[in-house]
Structures are given as structure tokens and as C-alpha cells.
Protein backbone atom coordinates (compact mmCIF):
# COMPACT_ATOMS: atom_id res chain seq x y z
CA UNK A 1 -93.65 -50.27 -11.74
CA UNK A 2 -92.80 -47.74 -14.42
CA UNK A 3 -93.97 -48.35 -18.24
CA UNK A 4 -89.84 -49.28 -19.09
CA UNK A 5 -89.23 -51.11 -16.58
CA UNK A 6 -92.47 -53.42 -16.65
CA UNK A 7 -91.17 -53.24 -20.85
CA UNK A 8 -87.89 -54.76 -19.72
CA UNK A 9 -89.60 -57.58 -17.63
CA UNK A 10 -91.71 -58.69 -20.18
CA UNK A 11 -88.41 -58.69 -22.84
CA UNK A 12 -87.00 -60.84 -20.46
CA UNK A 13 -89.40 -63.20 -20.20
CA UNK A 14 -90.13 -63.48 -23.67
CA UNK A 15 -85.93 -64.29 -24.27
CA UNK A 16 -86.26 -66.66 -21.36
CA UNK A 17 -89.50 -68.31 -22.79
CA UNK A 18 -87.08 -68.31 -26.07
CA UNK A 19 -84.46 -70.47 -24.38
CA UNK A 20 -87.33 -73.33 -22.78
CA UNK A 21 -88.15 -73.31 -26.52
CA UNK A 22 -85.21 -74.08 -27.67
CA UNK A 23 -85.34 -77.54 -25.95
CA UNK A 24 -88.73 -78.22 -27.51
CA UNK A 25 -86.93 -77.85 -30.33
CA UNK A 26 -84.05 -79.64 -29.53
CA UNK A 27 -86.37 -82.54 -28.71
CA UNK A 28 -87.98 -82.22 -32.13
CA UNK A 29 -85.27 -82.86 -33.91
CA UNK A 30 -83.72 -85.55 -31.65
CA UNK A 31 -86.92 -87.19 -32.62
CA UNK A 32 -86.64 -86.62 -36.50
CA UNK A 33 -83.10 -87.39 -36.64
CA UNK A 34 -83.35 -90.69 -34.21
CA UNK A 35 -85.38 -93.14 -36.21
CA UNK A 36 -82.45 -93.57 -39.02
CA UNK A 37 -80.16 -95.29 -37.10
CA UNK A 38 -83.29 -97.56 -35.45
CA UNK A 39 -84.34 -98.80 -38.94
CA UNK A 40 -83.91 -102.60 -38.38
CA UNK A 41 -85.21 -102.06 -34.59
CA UNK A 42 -88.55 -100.48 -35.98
CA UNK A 43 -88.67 -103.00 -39.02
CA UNK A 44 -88.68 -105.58 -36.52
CA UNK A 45 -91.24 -103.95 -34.03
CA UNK A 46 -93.57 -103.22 -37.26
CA UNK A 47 -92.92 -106.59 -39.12
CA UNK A 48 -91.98 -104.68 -42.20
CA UNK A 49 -89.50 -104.39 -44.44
CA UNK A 50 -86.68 -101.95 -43.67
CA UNK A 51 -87.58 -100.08 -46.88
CA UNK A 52 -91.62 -99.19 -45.45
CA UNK A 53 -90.16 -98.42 -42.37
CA UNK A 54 -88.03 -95.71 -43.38
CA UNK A 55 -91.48 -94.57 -45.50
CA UNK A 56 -93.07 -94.45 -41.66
CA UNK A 57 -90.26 -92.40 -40.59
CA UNK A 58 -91.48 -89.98 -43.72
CA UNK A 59 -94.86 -89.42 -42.79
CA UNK A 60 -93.15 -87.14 -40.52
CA UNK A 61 -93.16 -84.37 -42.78
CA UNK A 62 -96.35 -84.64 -44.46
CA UNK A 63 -98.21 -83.65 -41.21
CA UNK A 64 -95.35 -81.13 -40.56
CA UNK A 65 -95.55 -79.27 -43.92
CA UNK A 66 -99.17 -78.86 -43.52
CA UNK A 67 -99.17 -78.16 -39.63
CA UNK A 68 -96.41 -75.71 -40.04
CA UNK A 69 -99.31 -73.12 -41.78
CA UNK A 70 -101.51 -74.06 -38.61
CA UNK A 71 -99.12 -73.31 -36.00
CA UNK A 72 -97.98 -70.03 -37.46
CA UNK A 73 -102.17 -69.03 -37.25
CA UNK A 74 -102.28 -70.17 -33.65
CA UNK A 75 -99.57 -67.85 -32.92
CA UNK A 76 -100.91 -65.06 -34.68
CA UNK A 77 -104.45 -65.40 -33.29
CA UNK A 78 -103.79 -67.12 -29.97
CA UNK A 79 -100.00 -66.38 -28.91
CA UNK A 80 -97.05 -68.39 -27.45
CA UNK A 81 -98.46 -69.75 -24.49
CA UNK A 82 -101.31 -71.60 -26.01
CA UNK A 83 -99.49 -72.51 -28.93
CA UNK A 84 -96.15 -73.78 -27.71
CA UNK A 85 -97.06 -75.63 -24.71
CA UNK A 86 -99.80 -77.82 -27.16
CA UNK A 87 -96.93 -78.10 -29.44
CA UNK A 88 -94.90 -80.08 -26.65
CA UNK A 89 -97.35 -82.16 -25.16
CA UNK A 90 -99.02 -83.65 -28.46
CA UNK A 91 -95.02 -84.53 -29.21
CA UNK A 92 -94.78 -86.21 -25.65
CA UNK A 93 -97.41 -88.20 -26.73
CA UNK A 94 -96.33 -88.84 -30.48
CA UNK A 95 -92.93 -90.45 -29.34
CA UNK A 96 -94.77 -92.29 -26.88
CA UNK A 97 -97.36 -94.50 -29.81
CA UNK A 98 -94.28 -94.56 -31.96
CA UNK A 99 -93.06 -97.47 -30.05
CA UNK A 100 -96.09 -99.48 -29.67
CA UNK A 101 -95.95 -102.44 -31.79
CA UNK A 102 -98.32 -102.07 -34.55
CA UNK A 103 -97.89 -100.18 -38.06
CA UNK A 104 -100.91 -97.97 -37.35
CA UNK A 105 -99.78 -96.79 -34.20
CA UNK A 106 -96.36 -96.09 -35.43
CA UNK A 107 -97.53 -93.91 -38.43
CA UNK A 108 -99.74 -91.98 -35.86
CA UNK A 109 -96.84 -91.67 -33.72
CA UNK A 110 -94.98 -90.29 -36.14
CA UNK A 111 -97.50 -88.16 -37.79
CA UNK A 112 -97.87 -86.50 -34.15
CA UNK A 113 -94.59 -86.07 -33.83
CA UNK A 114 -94.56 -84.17 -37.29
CA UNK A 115 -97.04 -82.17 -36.35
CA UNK A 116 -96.22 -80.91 -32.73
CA UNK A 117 -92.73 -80.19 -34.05
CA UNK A 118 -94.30 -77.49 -36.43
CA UNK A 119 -94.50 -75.57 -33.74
CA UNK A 120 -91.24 -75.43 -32.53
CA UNK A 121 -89.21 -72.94 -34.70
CA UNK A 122 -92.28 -70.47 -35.56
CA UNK A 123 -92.83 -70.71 -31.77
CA UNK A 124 -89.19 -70.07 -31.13
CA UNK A 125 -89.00 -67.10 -34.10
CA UNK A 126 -92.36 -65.63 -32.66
CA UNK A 127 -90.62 -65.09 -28.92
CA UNK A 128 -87.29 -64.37 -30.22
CA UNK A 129 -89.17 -60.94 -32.10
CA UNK A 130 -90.39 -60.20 -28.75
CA UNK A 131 -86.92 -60.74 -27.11
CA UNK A 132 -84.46 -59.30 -29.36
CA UNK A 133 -84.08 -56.66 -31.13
CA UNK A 134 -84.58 -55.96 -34.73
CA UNK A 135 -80.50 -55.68 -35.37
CA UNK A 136 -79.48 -59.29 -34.24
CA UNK A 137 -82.86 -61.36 -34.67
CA UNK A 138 -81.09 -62.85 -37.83
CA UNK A 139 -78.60 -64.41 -35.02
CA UNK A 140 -81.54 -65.50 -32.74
CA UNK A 141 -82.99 -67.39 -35.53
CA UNK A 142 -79.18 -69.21 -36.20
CA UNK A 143 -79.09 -69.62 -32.84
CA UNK A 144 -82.53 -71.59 -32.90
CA UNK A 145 -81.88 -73.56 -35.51
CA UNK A 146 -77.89 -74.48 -33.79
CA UNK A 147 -79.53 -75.68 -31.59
CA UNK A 148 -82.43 -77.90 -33.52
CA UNK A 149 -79.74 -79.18 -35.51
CA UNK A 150 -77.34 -80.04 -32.34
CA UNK A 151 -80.37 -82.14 -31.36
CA UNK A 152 -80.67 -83.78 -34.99
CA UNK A 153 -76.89 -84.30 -34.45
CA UNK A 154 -77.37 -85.96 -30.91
CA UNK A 155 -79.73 -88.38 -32.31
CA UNK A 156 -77.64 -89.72 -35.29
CA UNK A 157 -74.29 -89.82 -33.48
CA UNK A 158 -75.27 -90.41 -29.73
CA UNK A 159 -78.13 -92.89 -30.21
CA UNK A 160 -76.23 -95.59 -31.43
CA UNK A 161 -73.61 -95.08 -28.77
CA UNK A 162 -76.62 -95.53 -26.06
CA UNK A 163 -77.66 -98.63 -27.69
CA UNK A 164 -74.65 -100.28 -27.26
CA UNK A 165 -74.36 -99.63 -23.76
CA UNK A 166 -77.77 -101.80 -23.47
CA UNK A 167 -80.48 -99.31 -23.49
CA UNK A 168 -83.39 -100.19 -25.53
CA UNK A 169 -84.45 -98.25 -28.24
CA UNK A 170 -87.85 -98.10 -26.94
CA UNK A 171 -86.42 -96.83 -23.52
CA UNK A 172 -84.92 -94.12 -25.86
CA UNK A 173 -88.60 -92.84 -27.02
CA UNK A 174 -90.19 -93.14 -23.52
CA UNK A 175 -87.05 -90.84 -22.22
CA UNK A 176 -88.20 -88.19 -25.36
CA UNK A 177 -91.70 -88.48 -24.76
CA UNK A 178 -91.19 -87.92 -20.75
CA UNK A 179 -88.76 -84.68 -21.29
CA UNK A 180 -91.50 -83.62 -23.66
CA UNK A 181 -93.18 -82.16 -20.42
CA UNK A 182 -90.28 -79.90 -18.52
CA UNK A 183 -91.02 -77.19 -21.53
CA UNK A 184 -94.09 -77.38 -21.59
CA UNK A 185 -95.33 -76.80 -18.18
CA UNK A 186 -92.39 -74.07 -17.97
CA UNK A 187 -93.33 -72.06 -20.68
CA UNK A 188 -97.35 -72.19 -19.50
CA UNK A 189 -96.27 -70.53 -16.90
CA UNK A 190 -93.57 -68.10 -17.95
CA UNK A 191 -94.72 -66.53 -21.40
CA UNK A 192 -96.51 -63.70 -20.80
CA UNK A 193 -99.97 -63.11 -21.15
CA UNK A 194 -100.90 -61.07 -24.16
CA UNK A 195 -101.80 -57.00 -23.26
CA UNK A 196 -105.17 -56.24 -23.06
CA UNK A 197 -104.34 -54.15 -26.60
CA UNK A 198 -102.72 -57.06 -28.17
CA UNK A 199 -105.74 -59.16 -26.96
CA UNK A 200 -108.17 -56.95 -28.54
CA UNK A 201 -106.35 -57.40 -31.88
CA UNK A 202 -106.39 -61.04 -32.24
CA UNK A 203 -109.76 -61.02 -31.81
CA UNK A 204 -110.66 -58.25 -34.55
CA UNK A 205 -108.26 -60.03 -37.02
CA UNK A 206 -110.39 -62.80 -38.84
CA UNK A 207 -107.99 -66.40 -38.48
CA UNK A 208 -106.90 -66.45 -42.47
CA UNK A 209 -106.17 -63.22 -42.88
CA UNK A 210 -102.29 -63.73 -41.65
CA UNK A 211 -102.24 -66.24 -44.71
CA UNK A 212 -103.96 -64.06 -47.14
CA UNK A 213 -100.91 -61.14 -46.70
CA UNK A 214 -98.55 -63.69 -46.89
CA UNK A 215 -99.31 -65.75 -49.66
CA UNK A 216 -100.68 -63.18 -51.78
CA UNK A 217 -96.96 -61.68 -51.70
CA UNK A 218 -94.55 -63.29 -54.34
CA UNK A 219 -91.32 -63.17 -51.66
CA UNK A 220 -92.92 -65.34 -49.77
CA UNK A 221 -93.20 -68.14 -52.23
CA UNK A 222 -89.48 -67.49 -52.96
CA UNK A 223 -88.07 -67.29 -49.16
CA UNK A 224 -89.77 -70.88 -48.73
CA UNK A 225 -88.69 -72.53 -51.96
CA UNK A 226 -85.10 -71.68 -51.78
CA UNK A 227 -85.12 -72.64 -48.57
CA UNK A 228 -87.00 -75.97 -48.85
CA UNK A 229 -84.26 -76.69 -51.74
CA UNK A 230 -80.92 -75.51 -49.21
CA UNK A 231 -82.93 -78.04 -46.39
CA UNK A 232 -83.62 -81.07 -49.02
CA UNK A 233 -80.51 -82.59 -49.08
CA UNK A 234 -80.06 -82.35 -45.22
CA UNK A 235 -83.38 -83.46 -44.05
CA UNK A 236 -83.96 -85.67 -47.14
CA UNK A 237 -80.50 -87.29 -48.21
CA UNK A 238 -78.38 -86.83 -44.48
CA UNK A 239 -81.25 -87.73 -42.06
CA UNK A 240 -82.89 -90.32 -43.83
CA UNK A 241 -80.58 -92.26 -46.63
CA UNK A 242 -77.33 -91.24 -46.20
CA UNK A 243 -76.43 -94.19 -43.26
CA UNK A 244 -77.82 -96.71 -45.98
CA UNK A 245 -75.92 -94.93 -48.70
CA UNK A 246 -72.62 -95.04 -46.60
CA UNK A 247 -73.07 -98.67 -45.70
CA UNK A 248 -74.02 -99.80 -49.04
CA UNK A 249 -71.97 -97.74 -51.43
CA UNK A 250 -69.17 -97.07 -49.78
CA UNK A 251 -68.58 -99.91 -47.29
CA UNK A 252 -68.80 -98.21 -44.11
CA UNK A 253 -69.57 -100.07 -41.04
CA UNK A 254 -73.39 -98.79 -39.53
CA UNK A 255 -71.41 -96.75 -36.86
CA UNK A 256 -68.76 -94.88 -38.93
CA UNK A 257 -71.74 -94.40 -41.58
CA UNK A 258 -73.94 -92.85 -38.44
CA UNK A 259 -70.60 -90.68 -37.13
CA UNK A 260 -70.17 -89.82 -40.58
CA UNK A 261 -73.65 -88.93 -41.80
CA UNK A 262 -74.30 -86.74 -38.36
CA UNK A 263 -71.19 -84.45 -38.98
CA UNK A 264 -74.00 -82.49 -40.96
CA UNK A 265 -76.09 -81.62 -38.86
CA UNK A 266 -73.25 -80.58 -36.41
CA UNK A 267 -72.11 -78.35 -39.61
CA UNK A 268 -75.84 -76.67 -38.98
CA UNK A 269 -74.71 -76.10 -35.42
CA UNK A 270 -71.77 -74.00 -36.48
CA UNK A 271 -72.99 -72.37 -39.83
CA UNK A 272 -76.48 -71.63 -38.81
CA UNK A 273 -75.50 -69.22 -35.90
CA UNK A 274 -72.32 -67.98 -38.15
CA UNK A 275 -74.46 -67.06 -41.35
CA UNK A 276 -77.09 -64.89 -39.50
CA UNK A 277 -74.23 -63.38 -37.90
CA UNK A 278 -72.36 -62.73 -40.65
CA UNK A 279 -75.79 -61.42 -42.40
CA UNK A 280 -76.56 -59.32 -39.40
CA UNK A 281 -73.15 -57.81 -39.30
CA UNK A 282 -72.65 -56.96 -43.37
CA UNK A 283 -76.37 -55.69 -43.53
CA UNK A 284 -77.41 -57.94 -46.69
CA UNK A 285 -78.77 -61.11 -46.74
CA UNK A 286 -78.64 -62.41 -50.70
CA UNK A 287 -74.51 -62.53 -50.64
CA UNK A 288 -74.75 -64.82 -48.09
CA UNK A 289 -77.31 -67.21 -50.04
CA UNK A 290 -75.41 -67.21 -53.06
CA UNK A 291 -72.04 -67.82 -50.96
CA UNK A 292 -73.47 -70.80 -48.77
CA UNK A 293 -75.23 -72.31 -52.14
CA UNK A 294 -71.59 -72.68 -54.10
CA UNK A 295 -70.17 -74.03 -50.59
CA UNK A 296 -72.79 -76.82 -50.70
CA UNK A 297 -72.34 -77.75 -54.31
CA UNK A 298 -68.15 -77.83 -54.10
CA UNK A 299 -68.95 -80.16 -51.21
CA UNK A 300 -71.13 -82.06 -53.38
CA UNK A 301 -68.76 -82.20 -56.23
CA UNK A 302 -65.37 -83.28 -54.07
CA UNK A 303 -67.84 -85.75 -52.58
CA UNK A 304 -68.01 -87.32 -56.15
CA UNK A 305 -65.11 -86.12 -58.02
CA UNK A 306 -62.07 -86.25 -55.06
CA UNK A 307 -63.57 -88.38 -52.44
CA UNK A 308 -60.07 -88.18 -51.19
CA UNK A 309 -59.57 -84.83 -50.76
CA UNK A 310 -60.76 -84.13 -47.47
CA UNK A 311 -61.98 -86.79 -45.11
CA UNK A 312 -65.82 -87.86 -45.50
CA UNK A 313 -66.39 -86.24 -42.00
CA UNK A 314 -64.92 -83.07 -42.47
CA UNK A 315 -66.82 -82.94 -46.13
CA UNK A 316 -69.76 -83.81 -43.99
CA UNK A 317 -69.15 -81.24 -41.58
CA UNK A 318 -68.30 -78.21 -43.97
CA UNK A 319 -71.55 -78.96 -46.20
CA UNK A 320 -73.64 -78.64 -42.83
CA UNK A 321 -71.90 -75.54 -42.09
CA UNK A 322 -72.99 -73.74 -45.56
CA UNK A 323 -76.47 -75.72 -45.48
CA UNK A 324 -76.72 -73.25 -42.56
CA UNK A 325 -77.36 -70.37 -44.56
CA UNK A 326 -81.27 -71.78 -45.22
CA UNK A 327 -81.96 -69.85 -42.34
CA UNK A 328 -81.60 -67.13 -43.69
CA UNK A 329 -84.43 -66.87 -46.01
CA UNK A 330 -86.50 -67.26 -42.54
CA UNK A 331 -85.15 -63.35 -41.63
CA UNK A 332 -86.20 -62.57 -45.15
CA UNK A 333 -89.84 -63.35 -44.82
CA UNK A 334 -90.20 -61.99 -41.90
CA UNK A 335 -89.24 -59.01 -42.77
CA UNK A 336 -90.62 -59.01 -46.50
CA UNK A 337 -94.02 -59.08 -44.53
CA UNK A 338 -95.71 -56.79 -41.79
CA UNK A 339 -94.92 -57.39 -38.01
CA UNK A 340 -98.18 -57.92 -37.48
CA UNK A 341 -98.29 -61.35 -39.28
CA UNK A 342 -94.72 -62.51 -37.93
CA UNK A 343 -95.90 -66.23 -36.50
CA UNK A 344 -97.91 -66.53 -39.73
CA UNK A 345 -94.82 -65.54 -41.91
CA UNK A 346 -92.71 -68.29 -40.07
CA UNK A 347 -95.04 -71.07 -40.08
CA UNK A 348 -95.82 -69.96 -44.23
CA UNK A 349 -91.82 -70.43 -44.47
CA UNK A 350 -91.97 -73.81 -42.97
CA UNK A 351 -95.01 -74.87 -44.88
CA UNK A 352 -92.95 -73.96 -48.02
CA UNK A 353 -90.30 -75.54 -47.14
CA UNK A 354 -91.06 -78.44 -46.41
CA UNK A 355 -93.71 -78.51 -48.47
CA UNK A 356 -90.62 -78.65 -51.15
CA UNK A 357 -89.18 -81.84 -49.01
CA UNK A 358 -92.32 -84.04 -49.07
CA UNK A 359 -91.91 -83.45 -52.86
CA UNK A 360 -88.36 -84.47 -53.42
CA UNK A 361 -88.66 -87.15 -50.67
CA UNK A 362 -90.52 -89.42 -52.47
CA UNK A 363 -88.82 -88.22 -55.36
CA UNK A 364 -85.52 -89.24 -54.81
CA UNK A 365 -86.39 -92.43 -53.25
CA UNK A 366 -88.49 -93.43 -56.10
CA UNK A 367 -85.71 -92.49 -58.37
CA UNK A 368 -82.70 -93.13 -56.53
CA UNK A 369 -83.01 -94.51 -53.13
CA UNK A 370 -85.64 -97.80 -53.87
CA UNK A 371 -82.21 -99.00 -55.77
CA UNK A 372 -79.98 -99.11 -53.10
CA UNK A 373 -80.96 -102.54 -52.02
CA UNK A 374 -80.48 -103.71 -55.86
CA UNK A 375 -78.06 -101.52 -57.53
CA UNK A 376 -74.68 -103.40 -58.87
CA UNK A 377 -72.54 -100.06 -60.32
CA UNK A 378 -72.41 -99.00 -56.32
CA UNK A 379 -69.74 -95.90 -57.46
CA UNK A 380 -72.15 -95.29 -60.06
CA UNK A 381 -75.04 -95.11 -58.23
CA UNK A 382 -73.65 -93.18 -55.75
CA UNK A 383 -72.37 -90.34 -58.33
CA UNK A 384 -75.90 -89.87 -59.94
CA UNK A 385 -77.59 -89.73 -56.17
CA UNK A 386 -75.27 -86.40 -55.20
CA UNK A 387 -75.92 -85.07 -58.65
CA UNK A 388 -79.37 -85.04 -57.54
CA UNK A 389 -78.46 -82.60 -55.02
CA UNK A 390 -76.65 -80.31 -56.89
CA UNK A 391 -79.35 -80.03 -59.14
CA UNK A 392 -81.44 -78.67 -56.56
CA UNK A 393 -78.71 -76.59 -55.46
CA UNK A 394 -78.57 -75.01 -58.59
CA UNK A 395 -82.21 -73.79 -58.82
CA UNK A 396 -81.92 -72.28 -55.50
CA UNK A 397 -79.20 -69.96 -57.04
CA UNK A 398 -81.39 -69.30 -59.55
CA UNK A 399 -84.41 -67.94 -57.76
CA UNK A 400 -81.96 -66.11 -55.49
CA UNK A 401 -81.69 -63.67 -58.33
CA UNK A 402 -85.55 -63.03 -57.57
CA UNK A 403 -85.19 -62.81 -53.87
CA UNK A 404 -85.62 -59.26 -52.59
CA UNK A 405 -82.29 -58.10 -50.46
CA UNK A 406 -84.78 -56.43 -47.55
CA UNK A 407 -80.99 -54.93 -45.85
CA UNK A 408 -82.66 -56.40 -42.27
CA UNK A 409 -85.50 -53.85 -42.20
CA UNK A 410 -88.67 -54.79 -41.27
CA UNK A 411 -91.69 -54.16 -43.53
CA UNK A 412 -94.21 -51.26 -41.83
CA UNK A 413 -97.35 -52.84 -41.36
């Protein structure tokens, strides 16, 4: 077999170990998504109050955030293989304790679940670079993400629909945990084996170093915070109070509050693909930042000033779309970087950002979301909860000024 066409077979596995990947990521977010319209179900399983079990369905991103920096380290110093098909199981199992019926067992469940999934989009990003090349990776990475979010989407708007038909919601978690194992085995045995050259390097490079290049560069930091502020009100506000929100302050019934609420992330779908397109195609990747992050914020502010405007699910929709522009800072640090430290560099990004969600988590709910059971001004309460967002909104613009335009070229190593 001749060196290009042995080249070719091994790009081709890499883009097909990129599309198995996708449904581990898919899953992921079905299972991040899923709990918020199971709140009462889980309160009940638990015997807690609604209120700690949507602080169980939290703890999700604590061991994410802080996995996120150890999955992009096994990638770097162990590859894809390894690395991905741990990633899947150890989720299996998470959704599989999140249904047993004790508090302890839930939070592990869910902790697992947090974890495993930070390996999904670093593993994804590390065998779309091996895939695709340099020109459209920007794409790849929307396309990733389309899909992740299509599964968040799946789990607000077709879970409750399942549930009505009879299936249990613990059924729901056993069917997650048992698709959990199709990827996994798959991409064991499809991603390729390192080269003996590659090999050789992760061995000679000592395990931190990957973290030491990254962190010690100032884009870095930047790339993940505006990022982490651009996901905040998606993963934060949409995914976690915005079916309370609905219900309570605007009267919604639980299902038009669930339909509503998961337009989002079917926004993401769209806009995610469509901005590193449209990034890929114009050669920049700062316009396209500052573009999405005054989309968000006039969503935001017809939300509160012109409810009326446009209809809550087309608001809903159109914010997802722009919120899909957060993946572009992913390109950024990537190529910011060297090639070298590419798994590192994604799993660094995630680590950021979401670093910057378990932050404004518990700050909004300690702020604003702990009064949604007791708050009397409902319109009120409602207007100074979106202003939250577009505060964060507007800091993102802000350290967008900082943010390096890298044109889509990758840093030499």
C-alpha cells in the first residue's frame, strides 16, 4: 500500500471515528439536558425538595469543568482510542446510578455523567484535526457541537413527549446508559492506532507539559472566558431554570414551557454549524463574535422590553442560533496554540468554560433563581433575571477586543 494511499485510509477512519463520536456526544447532552423536565420525578425518587434536586442536576458541571483539563491530557498523551471509549462507558454507567433511589447515588451518577461527557467534544475536536483539513475544521467543530446541542434539544422537547406515552423516566436513563456502549466498542475498534513516531512522542512529552503551553499563553484564558460567558445563559438559564421561569413567571403550562425553553438549543443546531461556516468562509473569526454577541443581547432585550414582538419560540430559537457562535473561540485556541498540544487546547477551552458556568450557576440561583418559588413582582423578577444575562453578554464583547483574530492559521509548533 503506497504512503498516500495508507494516508487516505487513516483520514478516513479518523472522520469516521469523528461521526461514532458525535453520538457520544449526542448522548452527553441528552443526558445534561434531560433531568430539567424530570425535576418532580427525581425530587420524588430522592425525597428532596425540587429546589436540591435541580442542585444534583448541577454537580454535573463541577466534575465536568475539572475533567475537561483531564481528558484533553489523555488525548495528548494517550490518544482517541483510550480516551474516548473510557469516556463512554464511565457515562453508561453514570446514567445508570442516577436512577437508583438514594441522594448519594444520584450525585455520583451525575458527577459521572459530568465527567465522562468531558470527553466528548475534545475527543470529537481531537479526530476532527485528523480528519479534516485545516480550511473547514471551524465547520467540523459547528458541526460537533449541532449535533451536541440537537441532543440537548431531544431531551428537553422529546422527553416529556415519551413520558406521556407511559414510559418511565427511569426506563429513559437505562435506554441512555445501554446506547452508551454502541460508541464505545465501535470506536475501540476503528480509531487508529497511533504511528510508531507519534507513539514515541507521547512518551518523551512529560503529562503537564500540554497544560504548561497552554495556560502560560494569555489567548487561552480569553478563548475560554468569552466562551464560558456566550455558553452561561444556555447551559445555565435554558437547560436548567428556564422551564421553572416559564411556568412561574409567565404562566406557561410545563409542556409549552419545555417546547419553548428547547427551541434554544435547536437554535445551537442551526447557528453552530452556520457561524464556523460563515468564519471559515470570510477568513476572520472576531466579526463573527462581536456579531453573534449583539444577536444574543437584542434577543435578550425584546425578551424583556417587546415580549410581543416575535413569538417566545422563535425568540428562543434565534438566541440559540447566535449563542452558536461560542464555538468559535474553540477554532481560536486551537489555533492560538501549537498542533502538538491540540486535545490539551480543547479540553483547557472546556475547563475555562465551564469553569465560568459553575461560577455563575450558583450565582444566579443564589441571586435570582432561589426566589422563584417566593417572588410576588413575577414581571419584575423576570426582567432583572434576563438582565443578568446581558450583563454577561456584555463582558464577552469586551474581552473580544483582546482576542487575537488568528485568520484560521494554525500556530507552528
Amino acid at each position: 500500500m503506497s504512503t498516500q494511499i495508507k494516508n487516505q485510509h487513516t483520514q478516513n477512519a479518523f472522520i469516521t471515528a469523528w461521526a461514532i463520536g458525535l453520538v457520544f456526544y449526542f448522548i452527553a447532552y441528552a443526558t445534561r439536558s434531560t433531568p430539567s423536565v424530570m425535576t418532580q420525578q427525581f425530587s420524588d425518587l430522592y425525597g428532596v425538595a425540587p429546589q436540591r434536586a435541580l442542585e444534583i442536576f448541577g454537580a454535573y458541571y463541577y466534575t465536568y469543568s475539572i475533567c475537561a483539563l483531564l481528558a484533553g491530557i489523555c488525548l495528548d498523551k494517550f490518544g482517541a482510542r483510550r480516551s474516548m471509549f473510557a469516556g463512554t462507558l464511565v457515562l453508561g454507567i453514570g446514567c445508570a446510578l442516577f436512577i437508583l433511589a438514594s441522594e448519594a447515588t444520584g450525585v455520583t451518577g451525575r458527577m459521572l455523567q459530568g465527567a465522562a461527557s468531558a470527553f466528548a467534544f475534545p475527543g470529537c475536536i481531537f479526530l476532527a484535526t485528523r480528519g479534516f483539513s485545516q480550511k473547514t475544521q471551524a465547520t467540523a467543530i459547528g458541526i460537533t457541537q449541532c449535533v451536541g446541542m440537537f441532543g440537548g434539544f431531544a431531551g428537553q422537547s422529546f422527553m416529556p413527549l415519551i413520558m406521556s406515552l407511559g414510559v418511565e423516566f427511569k426506563t429513559v436513563w437505562l435506554a441512555l446508559s445501554a446506547l452508551c456502549f454502541i460508541p464505545a466498542v465501535l470506536m475501540l475498534l476503528i480509531i487508529p492506532r497511533p504511528t510508531p513516531e507519534d507513539a514515541a512522542r507521547r512518551k518523551q512529552m512529560p503529562i503537564l507539559e500540554p497544560l504548561k503551553i497552554i495556560f502560560s499563553n494569555p489567548q487561552s484564558w480569553l478563548t475560554g472566558a468569552i466562551s464560558g460567558l456566550m455558553f452561561a445563559p444556555t447551559t445555565v438559564f435554558v437547560m436548567t431554570w428556564a422551564v421553572g421561569y416559564f411556568v412561574t413567571d409567565l404562566g406557561f403550562t410545563k409542556e409549552l414551557a419545555a417546547r419553548t425553553a428547547a427551541m434554544a438549543s435547536l437554535g445551537w443546531v442551526a447557528g453552530a454549524p452556520l457561524m464556523g461556516f460563515i468564519s471559515d468562509r470570510i477568513g476572520r473569526r472576531k466579526p463573527v463574535i462581536f456579531g453573534a454577541l449583539i444577536g444574543m443581547a437584542l434577543m435578550i432585550v425584546q425578551g424583556m422590553l417587546a415580549p410581543n414582538l416575535l413569538p417566545p419560540k422563535l425568540t428562543m430559537f434565534l438566541f440559540g442560533v447566535f449563542s452558536g457562535s461560542a464555538m468559535v473561540p474553540y477554532s481560536i485556541i486551537k489555533e492560538v496554540n501549537p498542533k502538538n498540544v491540540i486535545g490539551s487546547a480543547s479540553g483547557v477551552q472546556n475547563f475555562i468554560t465551564f469553569g465560568v458556568t459553575s461560577i455563575i450557576g450558583p450565582l444566579f440561583a443564589k441571586t435570582l433563581g432561589s426566589q422563584l418559588a417566593t417572588v410576588t413582582d413575577l414581571h419584575e423578577h423576570f426582567q432583572r433575571s434576563l438582565m443578568f444575562w446581558v450583563f454577561c453578554i456584555a463582558l464577552a464583547f469586551i474581552l473580544t477586543f483582546f482576542l487575537e483574530e488568528t485568520h484560521g492559521n494554525q500556530r507552528e509548533e
